[in-house]
N, C-alpha and C. Protein backbone atom coordinates (compact mmCIF):
# COMPACT_ATOMS: atom_id res chain seq x y z
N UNK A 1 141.35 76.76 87.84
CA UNK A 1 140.22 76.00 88.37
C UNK A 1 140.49 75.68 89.85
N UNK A 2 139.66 76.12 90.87
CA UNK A 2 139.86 75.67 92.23
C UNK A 2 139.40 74.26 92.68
N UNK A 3 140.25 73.34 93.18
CA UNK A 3 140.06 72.19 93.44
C UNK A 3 139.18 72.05 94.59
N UNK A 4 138.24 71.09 94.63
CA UNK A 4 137.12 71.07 95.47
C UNK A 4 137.54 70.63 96.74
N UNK A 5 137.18 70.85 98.02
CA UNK A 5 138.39 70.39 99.69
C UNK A 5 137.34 69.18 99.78
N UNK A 6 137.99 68.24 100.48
CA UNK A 6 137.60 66.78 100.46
C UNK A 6 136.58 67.37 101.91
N UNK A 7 135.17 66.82 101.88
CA UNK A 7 134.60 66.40 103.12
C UNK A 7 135.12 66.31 104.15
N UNK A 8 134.73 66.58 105.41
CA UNK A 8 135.36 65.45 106.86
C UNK A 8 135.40 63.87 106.45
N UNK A 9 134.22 63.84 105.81
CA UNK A 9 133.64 62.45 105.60
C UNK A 9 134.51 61.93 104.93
N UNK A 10 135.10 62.31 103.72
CA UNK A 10 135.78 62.12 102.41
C UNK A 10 137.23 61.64 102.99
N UNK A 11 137.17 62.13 104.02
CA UNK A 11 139.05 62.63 104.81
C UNK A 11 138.86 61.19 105.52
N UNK A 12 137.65 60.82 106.09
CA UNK A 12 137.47 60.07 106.88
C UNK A 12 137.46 59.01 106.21
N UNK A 13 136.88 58.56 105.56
CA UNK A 13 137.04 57.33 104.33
C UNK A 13 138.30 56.88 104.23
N UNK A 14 138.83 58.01 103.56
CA UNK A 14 140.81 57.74 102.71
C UNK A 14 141.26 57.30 104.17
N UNK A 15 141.44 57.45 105.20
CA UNK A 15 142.12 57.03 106.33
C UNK A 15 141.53 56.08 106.64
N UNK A 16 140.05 55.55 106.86
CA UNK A 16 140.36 54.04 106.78
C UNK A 16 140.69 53.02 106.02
N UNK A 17 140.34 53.66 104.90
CA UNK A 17 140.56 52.77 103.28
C UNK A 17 142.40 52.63 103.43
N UNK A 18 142.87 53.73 103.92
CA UNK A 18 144.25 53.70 104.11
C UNK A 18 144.92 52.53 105.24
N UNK A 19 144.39 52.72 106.31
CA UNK A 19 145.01 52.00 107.52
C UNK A 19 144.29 50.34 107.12
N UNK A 20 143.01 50.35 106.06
CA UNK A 20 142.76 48.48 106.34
C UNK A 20 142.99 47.82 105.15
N UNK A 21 143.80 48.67 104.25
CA UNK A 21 145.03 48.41 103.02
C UNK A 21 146.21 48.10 103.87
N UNK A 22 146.85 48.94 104.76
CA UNK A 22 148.49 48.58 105.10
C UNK A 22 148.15 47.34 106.36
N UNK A 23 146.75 47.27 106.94
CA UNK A 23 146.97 46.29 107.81
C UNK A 23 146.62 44.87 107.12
N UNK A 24 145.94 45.10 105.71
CA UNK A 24 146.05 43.69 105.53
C UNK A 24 147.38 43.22 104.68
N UNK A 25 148.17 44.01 104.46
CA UNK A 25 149.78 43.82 103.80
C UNK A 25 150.62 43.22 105.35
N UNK A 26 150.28 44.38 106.45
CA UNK A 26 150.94 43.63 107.39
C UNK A 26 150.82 42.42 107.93
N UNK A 27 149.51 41.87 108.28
CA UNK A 27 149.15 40.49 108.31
C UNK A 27 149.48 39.57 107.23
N UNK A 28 149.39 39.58 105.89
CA UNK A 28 149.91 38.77 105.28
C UNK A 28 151.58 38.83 105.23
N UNK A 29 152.21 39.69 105.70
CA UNK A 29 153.44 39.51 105.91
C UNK A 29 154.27 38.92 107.32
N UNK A 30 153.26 39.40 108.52
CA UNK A 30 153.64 39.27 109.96
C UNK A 30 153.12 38.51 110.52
N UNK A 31 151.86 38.04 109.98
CA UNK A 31 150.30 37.58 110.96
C UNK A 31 149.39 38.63 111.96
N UNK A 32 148.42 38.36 111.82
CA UNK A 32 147.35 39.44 112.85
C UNK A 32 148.13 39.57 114.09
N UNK A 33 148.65 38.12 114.69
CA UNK A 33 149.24 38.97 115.89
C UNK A 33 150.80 39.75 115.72
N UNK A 34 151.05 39.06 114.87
CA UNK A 34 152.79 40.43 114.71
C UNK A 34 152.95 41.21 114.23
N UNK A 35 151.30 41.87 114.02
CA UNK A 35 151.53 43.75 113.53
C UNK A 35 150.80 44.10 114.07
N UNK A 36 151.13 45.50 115.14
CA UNK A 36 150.84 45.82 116.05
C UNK A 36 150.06 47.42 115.04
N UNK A 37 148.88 47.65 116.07
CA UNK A 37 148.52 49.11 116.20
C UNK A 37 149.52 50.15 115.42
N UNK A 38 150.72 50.31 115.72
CA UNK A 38 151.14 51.29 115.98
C UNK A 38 152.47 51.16 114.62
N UNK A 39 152.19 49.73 114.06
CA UNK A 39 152.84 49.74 113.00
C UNK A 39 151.96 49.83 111.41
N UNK A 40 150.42 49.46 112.06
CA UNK A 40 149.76 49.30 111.41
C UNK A 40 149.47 51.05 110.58
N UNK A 41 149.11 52.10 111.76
CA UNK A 41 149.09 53.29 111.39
C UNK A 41 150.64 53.84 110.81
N UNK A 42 151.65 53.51 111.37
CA UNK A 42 152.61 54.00 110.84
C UNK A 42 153.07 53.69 109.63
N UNK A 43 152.39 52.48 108.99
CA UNK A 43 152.90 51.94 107.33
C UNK A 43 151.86 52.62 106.64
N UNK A 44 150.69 53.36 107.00
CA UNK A 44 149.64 53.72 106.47
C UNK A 44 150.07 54.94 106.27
N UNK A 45 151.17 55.78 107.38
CA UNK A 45 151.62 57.47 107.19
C UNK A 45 150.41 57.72 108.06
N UNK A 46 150.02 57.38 109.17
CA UNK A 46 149.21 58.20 109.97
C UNK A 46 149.63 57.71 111.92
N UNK A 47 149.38 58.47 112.40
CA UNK A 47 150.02 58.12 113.99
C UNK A 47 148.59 57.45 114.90
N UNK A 48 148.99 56.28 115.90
CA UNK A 48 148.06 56.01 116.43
C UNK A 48 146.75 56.35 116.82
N UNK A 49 147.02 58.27 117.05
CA UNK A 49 145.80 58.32 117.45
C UNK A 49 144.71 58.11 116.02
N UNK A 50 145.31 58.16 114.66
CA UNK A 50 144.78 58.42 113.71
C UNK A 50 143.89 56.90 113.55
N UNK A 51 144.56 56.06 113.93
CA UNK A 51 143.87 54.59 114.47
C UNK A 51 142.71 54.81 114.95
N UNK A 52 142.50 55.43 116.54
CA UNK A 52 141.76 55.12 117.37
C UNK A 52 140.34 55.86 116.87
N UNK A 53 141.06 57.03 116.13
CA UNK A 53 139.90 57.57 115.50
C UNK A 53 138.96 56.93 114.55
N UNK A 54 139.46 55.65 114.21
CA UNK A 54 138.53 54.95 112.97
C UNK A 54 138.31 53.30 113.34
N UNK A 55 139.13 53.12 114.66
CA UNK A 55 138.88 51.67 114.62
C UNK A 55 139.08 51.49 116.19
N UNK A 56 137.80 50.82 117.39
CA UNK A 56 137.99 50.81 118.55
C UNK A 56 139.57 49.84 118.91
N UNK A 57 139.66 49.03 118.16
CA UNK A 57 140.61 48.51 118.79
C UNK A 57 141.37 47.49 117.04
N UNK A 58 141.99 46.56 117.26
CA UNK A 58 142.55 46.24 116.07
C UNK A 58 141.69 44.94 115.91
N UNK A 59 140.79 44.32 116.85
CA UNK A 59 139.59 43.24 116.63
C UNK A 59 138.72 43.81 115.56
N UNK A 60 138.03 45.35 115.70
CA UNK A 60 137.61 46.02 115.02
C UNK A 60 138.14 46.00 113.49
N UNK A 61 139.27 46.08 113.55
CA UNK A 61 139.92 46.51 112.23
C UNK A 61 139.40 45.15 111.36
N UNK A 62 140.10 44.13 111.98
CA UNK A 62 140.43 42.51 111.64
C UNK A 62 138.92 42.30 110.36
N UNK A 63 137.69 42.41 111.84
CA UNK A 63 136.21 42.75 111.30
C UNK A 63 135.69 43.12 109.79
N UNK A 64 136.12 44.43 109.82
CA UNK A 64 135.97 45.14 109.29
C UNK A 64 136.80 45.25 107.39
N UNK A 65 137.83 45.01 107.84
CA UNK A 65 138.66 44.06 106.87
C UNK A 65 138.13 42.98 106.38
N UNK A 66 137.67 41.73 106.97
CA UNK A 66 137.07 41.05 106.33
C UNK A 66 135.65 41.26 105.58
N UNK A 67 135.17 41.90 106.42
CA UNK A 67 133.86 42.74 105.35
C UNK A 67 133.85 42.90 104.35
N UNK A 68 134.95 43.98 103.93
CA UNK A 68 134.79 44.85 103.04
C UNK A 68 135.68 43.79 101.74
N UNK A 69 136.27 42.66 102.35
CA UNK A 69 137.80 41.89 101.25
C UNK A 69 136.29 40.68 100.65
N UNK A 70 135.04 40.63 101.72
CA UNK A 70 133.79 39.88 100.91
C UNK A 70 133.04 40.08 100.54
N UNK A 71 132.88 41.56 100.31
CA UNK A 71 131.96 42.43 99.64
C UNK A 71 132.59 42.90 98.64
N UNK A 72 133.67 42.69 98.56
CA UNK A 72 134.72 42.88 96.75
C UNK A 72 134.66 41.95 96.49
N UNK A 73 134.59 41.12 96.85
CA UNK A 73 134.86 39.26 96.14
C UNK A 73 133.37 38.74 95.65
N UNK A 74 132.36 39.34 96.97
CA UNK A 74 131.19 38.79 96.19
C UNK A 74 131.11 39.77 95.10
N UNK A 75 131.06 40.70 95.07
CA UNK A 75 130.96 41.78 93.45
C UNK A 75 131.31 41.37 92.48
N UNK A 76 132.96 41.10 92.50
CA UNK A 76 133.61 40.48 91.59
C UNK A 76 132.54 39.07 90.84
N UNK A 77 132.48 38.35 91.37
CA UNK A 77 131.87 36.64 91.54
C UNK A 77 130.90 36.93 90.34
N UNK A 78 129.58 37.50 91.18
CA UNK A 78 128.52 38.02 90.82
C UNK A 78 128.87 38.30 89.51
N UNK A 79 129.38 39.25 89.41
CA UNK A 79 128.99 40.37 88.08
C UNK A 79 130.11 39.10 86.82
N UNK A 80 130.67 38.21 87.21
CA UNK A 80 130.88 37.28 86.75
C UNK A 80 129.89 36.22 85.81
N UNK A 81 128.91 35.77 87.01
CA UNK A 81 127.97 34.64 86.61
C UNK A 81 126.76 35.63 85.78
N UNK A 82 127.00 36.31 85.32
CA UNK A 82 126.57 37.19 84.49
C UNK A 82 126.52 37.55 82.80
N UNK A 83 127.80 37.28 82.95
CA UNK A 83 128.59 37.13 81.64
C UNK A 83 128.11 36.05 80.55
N UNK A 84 128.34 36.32 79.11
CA UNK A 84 127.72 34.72 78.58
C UNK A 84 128.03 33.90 78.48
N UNK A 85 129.90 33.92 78.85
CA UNK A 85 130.90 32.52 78.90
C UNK A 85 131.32 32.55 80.56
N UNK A 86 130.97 32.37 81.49
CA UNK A 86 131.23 32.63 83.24
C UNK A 86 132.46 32.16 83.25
N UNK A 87 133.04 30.81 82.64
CA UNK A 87 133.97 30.11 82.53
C UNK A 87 135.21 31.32 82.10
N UNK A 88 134.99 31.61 80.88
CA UNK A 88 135.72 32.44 80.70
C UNK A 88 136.66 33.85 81.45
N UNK A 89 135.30 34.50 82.34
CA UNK A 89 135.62 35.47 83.04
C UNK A 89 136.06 34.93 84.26
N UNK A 90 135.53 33.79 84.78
CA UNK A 90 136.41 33.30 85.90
C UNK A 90 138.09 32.94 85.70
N UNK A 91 138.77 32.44 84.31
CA UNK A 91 139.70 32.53 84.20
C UNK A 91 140.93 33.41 84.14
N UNK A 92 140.06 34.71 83.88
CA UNK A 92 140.71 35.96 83.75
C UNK A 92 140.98 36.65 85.32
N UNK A 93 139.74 36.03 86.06
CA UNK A 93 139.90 36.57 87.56
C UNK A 93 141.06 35.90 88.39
N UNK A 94 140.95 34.52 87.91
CA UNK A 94 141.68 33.71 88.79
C UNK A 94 143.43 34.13 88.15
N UNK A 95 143.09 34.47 86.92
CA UNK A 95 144.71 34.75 86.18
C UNK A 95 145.26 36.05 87.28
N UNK A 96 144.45 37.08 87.84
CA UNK A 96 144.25 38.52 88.31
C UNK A 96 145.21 37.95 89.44
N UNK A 97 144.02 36.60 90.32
CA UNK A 97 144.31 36.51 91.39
C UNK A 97 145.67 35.98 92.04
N UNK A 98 146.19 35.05 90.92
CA UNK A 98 147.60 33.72 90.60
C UNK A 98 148.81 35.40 91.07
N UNK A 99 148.41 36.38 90.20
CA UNK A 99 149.63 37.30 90.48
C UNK A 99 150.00 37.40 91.79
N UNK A 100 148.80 38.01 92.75
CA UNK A 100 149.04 37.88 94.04
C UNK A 100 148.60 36.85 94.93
N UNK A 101 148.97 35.81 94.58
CA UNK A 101 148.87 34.69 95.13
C UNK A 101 149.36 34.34 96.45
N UNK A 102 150.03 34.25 96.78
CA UNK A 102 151.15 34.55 98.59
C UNK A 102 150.33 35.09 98.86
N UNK A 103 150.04 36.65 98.59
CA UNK A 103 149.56 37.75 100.10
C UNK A 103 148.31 37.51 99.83
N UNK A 104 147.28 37.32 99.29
CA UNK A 104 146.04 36.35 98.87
C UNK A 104 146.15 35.41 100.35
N UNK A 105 146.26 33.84 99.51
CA UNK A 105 146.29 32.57 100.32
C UNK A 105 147.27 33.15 102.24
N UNK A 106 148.19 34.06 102.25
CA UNK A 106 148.71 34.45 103.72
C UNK A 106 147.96 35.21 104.50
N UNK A 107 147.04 36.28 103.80
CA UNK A 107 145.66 36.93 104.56
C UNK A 107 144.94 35.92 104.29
N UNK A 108 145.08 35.12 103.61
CA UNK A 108 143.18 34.51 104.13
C UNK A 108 143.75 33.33 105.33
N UNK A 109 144.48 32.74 104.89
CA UNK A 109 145.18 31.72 106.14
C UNK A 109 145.57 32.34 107.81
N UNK A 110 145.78 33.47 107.93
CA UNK A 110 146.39 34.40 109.02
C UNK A 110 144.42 34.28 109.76
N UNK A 111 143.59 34.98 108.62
CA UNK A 111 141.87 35.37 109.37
C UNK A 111 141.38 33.91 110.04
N UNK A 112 141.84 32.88 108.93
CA UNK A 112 141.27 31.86 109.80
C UNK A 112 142.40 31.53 110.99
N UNK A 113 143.28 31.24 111.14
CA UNK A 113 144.48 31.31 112.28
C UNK A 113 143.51 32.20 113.52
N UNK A 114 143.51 33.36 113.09
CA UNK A 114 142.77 34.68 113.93
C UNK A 114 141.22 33.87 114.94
N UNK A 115 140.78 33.28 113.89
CA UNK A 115 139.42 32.63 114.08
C UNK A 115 139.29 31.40 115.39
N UNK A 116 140.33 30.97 114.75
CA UNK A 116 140.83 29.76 115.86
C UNK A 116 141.29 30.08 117.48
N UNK A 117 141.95 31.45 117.56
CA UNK A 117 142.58 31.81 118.35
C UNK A 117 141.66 32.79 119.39
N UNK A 118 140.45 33.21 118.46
CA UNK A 118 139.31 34.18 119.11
C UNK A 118 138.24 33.43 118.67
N UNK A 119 137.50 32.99 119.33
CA UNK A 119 136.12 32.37 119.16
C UNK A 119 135.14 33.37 118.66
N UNK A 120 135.28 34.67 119.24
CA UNK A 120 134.51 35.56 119.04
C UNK A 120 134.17 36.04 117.60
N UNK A 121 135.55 35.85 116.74
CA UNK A 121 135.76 35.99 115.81
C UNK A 121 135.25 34.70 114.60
N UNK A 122 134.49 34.43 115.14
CA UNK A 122 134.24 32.70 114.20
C UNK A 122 132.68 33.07 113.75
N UNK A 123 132.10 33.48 113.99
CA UNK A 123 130.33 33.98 113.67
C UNK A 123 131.06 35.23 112.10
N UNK A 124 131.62 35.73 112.41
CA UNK A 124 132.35 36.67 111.39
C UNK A 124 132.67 36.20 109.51
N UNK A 125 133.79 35.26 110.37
CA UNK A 125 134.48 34.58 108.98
C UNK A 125 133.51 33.44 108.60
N UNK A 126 132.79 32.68 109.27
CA UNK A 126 131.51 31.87 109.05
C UNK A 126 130.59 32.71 108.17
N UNK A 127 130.24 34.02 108.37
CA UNK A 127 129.43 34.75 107.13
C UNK A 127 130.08 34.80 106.05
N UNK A 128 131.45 35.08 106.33
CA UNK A 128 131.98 35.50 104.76
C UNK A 128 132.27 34.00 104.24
N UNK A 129 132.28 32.61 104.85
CA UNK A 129 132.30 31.81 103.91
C UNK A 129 131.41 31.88 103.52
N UNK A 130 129.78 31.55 104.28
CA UNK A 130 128.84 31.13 103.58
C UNK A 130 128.80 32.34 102.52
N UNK A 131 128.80 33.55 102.28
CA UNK A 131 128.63 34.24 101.50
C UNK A 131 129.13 34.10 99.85
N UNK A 132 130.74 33.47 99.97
CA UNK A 132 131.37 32.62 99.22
C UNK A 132 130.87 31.75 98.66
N UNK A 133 130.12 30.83 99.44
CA UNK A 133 129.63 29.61 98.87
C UNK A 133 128.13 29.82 98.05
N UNK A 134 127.46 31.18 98.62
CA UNK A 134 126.05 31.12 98.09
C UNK A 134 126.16 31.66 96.93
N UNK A 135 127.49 32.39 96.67
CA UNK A 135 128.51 33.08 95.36
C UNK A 135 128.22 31.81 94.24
N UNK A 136 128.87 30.85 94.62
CA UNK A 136 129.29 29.85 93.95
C UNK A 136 127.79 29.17 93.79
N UNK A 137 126.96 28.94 94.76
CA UNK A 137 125.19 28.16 94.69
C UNK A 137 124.96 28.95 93.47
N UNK A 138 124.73 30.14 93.54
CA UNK A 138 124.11 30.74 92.38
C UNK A 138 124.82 30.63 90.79
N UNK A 139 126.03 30.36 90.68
CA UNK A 139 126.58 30.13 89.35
C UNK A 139 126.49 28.88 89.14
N UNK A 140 126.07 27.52 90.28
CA UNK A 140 125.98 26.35 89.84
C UNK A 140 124.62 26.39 89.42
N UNK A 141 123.56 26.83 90.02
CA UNK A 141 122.25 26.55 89.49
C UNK A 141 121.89 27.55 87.86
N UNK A 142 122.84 28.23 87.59
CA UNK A 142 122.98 29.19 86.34
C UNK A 142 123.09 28.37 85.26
N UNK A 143 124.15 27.70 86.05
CA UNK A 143 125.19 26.47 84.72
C UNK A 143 123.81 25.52 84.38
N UNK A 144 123.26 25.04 85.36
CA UNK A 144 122.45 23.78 85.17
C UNK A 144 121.34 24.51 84.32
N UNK A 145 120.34 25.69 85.03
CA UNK A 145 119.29 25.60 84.16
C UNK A 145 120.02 26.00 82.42
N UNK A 146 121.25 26.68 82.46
CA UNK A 146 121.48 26.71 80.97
C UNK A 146 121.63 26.13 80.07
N UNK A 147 122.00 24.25 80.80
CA UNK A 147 121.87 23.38 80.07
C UNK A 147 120.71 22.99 80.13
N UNK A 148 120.02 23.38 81.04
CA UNK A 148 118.71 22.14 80.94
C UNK A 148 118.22 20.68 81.52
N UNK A 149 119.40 20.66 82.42
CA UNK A 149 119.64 19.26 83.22
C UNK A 149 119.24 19.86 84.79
N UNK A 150 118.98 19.15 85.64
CA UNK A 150 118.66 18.58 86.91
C UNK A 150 120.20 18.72 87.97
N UNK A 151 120.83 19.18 88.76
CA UNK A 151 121.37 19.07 89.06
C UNK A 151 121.60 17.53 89.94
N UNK A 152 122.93 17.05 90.24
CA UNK A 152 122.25 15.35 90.90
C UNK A 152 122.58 15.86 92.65
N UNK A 153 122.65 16.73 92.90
CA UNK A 153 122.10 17.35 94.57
C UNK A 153 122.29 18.41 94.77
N UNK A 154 121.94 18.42 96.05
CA UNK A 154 121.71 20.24 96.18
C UNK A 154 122.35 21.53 95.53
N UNK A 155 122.34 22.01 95.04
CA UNK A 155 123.52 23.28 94.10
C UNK A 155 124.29 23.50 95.58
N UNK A 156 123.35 23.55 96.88
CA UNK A 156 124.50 24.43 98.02
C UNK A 156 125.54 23.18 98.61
N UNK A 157 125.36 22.23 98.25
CA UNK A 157 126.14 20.76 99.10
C UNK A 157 127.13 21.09 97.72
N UNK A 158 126.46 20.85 96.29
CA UNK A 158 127.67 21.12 95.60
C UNK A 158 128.81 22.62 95.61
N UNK A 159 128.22 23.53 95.83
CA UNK A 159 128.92 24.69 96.63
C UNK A 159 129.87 24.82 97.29
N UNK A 160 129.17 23.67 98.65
CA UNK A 160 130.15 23.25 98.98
C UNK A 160 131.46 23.04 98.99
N UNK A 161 131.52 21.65 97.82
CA UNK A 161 132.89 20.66 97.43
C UNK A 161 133.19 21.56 96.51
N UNK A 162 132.83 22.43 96.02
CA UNK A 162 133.51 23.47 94.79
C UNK A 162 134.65 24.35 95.69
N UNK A 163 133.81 24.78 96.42
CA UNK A 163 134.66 25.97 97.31
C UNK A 163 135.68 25.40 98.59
N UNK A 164 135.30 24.02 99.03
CA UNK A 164 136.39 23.59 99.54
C UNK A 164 137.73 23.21 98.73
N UNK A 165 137.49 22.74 97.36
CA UNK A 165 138.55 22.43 96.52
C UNK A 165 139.35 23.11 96.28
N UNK A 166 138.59 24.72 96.23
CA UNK A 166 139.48 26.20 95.99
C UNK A 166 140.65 26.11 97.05
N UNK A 167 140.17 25.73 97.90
CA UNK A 167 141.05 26.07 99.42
C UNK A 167 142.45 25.43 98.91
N UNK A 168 142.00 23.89 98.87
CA UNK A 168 142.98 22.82 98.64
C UNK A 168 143.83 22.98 97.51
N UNK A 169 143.48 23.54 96.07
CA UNK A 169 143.97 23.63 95.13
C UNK A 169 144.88 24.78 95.31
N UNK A 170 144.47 25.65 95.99
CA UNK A 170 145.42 26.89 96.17
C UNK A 170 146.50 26.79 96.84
N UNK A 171 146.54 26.04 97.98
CA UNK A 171 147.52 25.61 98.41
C UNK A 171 148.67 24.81 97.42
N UNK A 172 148.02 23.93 96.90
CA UNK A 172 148.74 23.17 96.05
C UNK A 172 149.54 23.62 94.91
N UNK A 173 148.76 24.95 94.15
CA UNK A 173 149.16 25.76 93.76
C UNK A 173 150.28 26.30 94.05
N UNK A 174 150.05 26.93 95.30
CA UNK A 174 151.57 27.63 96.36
C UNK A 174 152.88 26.81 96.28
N UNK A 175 152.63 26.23 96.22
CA UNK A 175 153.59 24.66 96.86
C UNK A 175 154.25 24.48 95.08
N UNK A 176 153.39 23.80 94.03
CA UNK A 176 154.17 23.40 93.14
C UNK A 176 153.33 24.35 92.09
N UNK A 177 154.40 25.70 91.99
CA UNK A 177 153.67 26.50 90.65
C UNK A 177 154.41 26.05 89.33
N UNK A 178 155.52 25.56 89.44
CA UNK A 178 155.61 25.31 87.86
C UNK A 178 155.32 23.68 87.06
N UNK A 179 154.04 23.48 88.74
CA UNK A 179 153.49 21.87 87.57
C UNK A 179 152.02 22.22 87.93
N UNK A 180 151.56 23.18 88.46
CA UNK A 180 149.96 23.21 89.03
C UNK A 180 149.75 24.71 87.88
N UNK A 181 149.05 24.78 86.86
CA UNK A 181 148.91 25.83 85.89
C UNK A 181 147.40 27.26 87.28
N UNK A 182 148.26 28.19 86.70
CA UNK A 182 146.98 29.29 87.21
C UNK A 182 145.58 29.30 87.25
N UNK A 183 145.26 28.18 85.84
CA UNK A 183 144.02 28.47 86.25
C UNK A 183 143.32 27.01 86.47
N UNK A 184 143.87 26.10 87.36
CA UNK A 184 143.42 24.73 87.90
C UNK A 184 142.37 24.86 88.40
N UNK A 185 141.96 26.17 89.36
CA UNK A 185 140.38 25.86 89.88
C UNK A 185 139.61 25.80 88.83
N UNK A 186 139.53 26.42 87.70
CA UNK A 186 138.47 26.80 86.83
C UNK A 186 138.25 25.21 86.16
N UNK A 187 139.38 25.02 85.64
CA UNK A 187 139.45 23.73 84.74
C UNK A 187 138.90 22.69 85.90
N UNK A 188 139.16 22.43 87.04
CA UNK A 188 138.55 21.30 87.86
C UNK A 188 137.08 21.99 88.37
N UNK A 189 136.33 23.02 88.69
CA UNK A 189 135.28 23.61 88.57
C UNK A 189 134.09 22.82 86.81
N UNK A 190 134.64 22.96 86.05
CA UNK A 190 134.75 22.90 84.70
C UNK A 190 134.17 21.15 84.48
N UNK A 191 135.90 20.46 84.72
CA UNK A 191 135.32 19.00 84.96
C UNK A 191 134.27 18.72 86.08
N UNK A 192 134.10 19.03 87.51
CA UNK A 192 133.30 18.95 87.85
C UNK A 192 131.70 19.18 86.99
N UNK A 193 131.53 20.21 87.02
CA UNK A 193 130.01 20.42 86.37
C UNK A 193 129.98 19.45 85.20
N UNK A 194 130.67 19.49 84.27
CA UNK A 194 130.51 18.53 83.17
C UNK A 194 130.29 17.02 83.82
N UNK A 195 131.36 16.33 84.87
CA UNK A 195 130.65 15.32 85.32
C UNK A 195 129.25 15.12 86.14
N UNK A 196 128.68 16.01 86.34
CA UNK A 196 127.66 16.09 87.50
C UNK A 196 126.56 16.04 86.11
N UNK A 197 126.79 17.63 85.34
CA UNK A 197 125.98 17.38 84.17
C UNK A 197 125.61 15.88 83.03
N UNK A 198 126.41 15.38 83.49
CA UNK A 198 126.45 13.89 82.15
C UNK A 198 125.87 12.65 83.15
N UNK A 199 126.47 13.17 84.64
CA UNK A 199 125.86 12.02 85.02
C UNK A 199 124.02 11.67 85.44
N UNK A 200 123.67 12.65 85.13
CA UNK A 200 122.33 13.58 85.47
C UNK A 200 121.94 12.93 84.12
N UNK A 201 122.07 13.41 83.15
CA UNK A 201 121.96 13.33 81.85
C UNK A 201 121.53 12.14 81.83
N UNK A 202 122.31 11.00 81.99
CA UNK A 202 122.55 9.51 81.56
C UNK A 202 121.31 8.75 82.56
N UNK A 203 120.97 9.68 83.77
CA UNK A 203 120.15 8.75 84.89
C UNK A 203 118.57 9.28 84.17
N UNK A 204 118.23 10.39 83.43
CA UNK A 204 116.82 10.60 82.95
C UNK A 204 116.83 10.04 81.99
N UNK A 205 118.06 9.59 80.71
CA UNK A 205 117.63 8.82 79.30
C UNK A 205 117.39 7.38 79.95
N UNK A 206 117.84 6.73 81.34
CA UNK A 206 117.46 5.42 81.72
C UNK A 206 116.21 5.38 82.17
């Protein structure tokens, strides 16, 4: 059987899919600024120019990287709040996520670092939060109409304090794993809605 020859296109893909895999290993290991171009292509097995061919510069890359790491995450999310127990499948994700936990929480800490350091770069990671958070709007207003209750404010303000907690808990996580269990966001996600739900509850039987 003759094996089919990959596209230009096809060729072209695998080499960036290649170089914005080893550059986000290098940033979570070095930081955006202590991996250079030229280490970035060389952990990938391809030589600079193989860089220039797919990415104007390594701002580009940074970009582009974050794109594509919130267009897997919203997928993931999504096809989540979907499910008939969400709770459930979020535990299994977050169990996914606890494995790689470090190079996780060190790329996402390095983009915002990045953010701080390039202004330019702040309209960028500002989409991919809100994108995050409208992730999370849509599984809070899921939860509520499935019970049947009123949410007690906005699903996106609660979005919000959901997805800032992630931040905080993960850290905390990092710090003390053998008293903070893997799947703490879910379970405080969890108590949250249940308190929001009861307290909702208790203000229409008055």
């Amino acid at each position: 059987m003759t094996r089919r020859r990959r596209t230009r296109e096809e060729s072209r893909q695998e080499t960036r899919t290649r170089l914005l895999a080893s550059a986000a290993e290098l940033f979570a290991e070095r930081g955006v600024n202590g991996a250079s171009i030229e280490q970035i292509a060389e952990h990938a097995g391809y030589s600079r120019g193989a860089f220039y061919g797919n990415f104007a510069d390594k701002h580009e890359l940074v970009v582009e990287l974050l794109k594509q790491r919130t267009l897997r995450e919203l997928e993931e999310v999504t096809a989540l709040t979907r499910k008939q127990d969400p709770y459930a499948g979020l535990r299994e994700w977050h169990k996914d996520r606890a494995a790689n936990l470090l190079g996780w929480l060190s790329l996402r800490t390095e983009l915002i670092l990045y953010a701080l350091r390039n202004p330019s770069f702040r309209p960028q990671l500002a989409e991919r939060e809100r994108i995050a958070r409208d992730a999370h709007t849509g599984s809070i207003k899921a939860t509520f109409a499935g019970l049947d209750v009123d949410p007690p404010a906005d699903p996106a303000f609660l979005a919000l304090i959901v997805h800032a907690l992630e931040d905080g808990l993960l850290i905390q996580r990092m710090l003390f794993p053998d008293e903070i269990s893997e799947e703490v966001i879910v379970d405080a996600a969890e108590l949250l809605m249940r308190s929001w739900s009861t307290f909702r509850s208790t203000e229409h039987d008055a």
